[in-house]
C-alpha atoms as a PDB file:
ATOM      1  CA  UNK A   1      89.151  95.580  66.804  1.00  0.00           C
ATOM      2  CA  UNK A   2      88.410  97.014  70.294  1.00  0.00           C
ATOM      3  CA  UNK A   3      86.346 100.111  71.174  1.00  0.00           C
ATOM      4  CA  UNK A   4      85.826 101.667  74.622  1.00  0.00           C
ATOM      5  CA  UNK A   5      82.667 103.598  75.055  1.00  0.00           C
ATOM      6  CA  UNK A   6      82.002 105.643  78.819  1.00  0.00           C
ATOM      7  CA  UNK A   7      78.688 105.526  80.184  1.00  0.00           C
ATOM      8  CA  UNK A   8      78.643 108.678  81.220  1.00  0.00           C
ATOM      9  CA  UNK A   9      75.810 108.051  84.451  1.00  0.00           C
ATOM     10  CA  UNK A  10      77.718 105.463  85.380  1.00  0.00           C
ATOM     11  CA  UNK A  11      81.766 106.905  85.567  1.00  0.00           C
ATOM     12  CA  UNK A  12      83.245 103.769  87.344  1.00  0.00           C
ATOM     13  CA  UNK A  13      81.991 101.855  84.153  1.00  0.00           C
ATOM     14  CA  UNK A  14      82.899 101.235  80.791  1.00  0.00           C
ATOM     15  CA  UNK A  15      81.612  99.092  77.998  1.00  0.00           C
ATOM     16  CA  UNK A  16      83.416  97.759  75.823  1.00  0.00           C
ATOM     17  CA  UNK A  17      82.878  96.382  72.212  1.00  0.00           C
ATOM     18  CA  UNK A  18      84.790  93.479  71.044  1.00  0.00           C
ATOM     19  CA  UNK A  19      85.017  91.614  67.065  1.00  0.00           C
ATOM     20  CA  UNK A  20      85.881  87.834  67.627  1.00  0.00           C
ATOM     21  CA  UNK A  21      85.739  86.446  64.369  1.00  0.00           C
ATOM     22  CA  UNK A  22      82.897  87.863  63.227  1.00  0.00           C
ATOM     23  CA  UNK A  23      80.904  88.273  65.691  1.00  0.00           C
ATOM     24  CA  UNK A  24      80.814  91.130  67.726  1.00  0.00           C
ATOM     25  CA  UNK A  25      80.553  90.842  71.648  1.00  0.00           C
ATOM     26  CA  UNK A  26      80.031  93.405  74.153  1.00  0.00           C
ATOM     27  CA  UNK A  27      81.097  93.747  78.215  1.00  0.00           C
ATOM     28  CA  UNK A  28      80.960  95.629  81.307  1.00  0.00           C
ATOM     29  CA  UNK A  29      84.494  96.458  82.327  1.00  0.00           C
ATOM     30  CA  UNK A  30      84.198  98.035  86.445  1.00  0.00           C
ATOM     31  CA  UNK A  31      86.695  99.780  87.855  1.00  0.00           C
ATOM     32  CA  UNK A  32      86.371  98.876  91.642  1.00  0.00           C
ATOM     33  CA  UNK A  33      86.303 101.281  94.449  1.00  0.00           C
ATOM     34  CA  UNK A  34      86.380  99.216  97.046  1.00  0.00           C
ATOM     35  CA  UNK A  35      89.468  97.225  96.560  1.00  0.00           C
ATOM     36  CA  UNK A  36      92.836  98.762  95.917  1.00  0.00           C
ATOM     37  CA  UNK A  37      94.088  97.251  92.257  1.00  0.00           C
ATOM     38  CA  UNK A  38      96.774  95.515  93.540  1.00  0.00           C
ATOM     39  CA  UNK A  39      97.138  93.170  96.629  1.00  0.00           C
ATOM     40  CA  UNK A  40      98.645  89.449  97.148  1.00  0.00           C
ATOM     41  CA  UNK A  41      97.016  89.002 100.363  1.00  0.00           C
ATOM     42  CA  UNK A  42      93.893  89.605 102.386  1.00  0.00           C
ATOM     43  CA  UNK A  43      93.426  89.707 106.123  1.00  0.00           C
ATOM     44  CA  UNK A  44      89.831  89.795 107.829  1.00  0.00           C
ATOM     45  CA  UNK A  45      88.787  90.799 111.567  1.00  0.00           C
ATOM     46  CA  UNK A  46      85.746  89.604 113.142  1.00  0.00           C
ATOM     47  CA  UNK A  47      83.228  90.910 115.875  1.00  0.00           C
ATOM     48  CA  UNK A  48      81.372  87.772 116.523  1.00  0.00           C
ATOM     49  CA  UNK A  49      80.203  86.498 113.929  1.00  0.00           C
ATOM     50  CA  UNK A  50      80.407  89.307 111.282  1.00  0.00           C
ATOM     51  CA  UNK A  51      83.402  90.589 109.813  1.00  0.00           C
ATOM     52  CA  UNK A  52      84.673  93.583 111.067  1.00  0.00           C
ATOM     53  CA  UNK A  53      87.370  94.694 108.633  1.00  0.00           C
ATOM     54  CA  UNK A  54      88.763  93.628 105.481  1.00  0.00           C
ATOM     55  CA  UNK A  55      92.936  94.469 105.171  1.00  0.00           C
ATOM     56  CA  UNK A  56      94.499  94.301 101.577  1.00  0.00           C
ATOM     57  CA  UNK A  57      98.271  93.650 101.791  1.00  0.00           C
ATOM     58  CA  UNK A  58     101.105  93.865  98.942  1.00  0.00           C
ATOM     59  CA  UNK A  59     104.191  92.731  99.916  1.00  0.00           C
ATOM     60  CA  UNK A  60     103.472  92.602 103.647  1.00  0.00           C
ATOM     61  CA  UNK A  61     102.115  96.471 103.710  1.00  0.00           C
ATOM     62  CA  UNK A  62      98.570  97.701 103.977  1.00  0.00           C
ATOM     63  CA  UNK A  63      97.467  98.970 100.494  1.00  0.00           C
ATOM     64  CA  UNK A  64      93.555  99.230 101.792  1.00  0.00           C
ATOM     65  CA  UNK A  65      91.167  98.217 104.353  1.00  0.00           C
ATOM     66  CA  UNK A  66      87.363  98.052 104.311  1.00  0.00           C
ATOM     67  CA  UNK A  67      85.545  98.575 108.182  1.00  0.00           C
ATOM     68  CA  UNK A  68      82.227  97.095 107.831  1.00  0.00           C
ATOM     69  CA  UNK A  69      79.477  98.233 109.981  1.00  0.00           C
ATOM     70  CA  UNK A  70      76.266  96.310 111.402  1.00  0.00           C
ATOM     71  CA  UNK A  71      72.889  97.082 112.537  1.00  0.00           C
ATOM     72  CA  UNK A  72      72.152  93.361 114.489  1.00  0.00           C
ATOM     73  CA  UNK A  73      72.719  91.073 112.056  1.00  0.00           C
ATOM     74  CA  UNK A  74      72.116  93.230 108.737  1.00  0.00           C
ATOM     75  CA  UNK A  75      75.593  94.755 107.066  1.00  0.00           C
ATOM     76  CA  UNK A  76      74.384  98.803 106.725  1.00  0.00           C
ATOM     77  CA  UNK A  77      78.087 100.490 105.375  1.00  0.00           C
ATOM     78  CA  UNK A  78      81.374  99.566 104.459  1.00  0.00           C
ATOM     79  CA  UNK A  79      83.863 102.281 104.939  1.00  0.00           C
ATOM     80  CA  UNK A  80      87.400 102.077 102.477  1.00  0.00           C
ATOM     81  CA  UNK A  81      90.446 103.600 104.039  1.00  0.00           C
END
């Protein structure tokens, strides 16, 4: 028996409630926004030492790509396109 419950403050979330024999277990399922849902490959760029982008490929195509930006050393956004 399976049960999906939203969180409703949290809308990329949902918990749900699972009966192994008999006992009952609960998780977290997330529903990533950074990465597309499907991809067989992933590319990276780099500026130095950091990474600059993040590419998500399926079949040879772009399905996504993250740009990463810095402040020095510290990573302050990640941009999805």
């Amino acid at each position: 028996m399976s049960n999906d419950t939203d969180v409703s403050a949290l809308a990329q979330y949902r918990v749900r409630d699972t009966e192994v024999n008999g006992a009952k277990l609960q998780h977290m399922l997330i529903d990533n926004a950074f990465s597309p849902t499907r991809y067989d490959e992933i590319a990276m760029t780099y500026s130095g030492d950091n990474i600059a982008t993040v590419i998500y490929k399926l079949a040879g195509a772009t399905v996504g790509t993250l740009t990463l930006g810095y402040t020095g050393a510290n990573l302050t956004s990640v941009v999805r396109s």
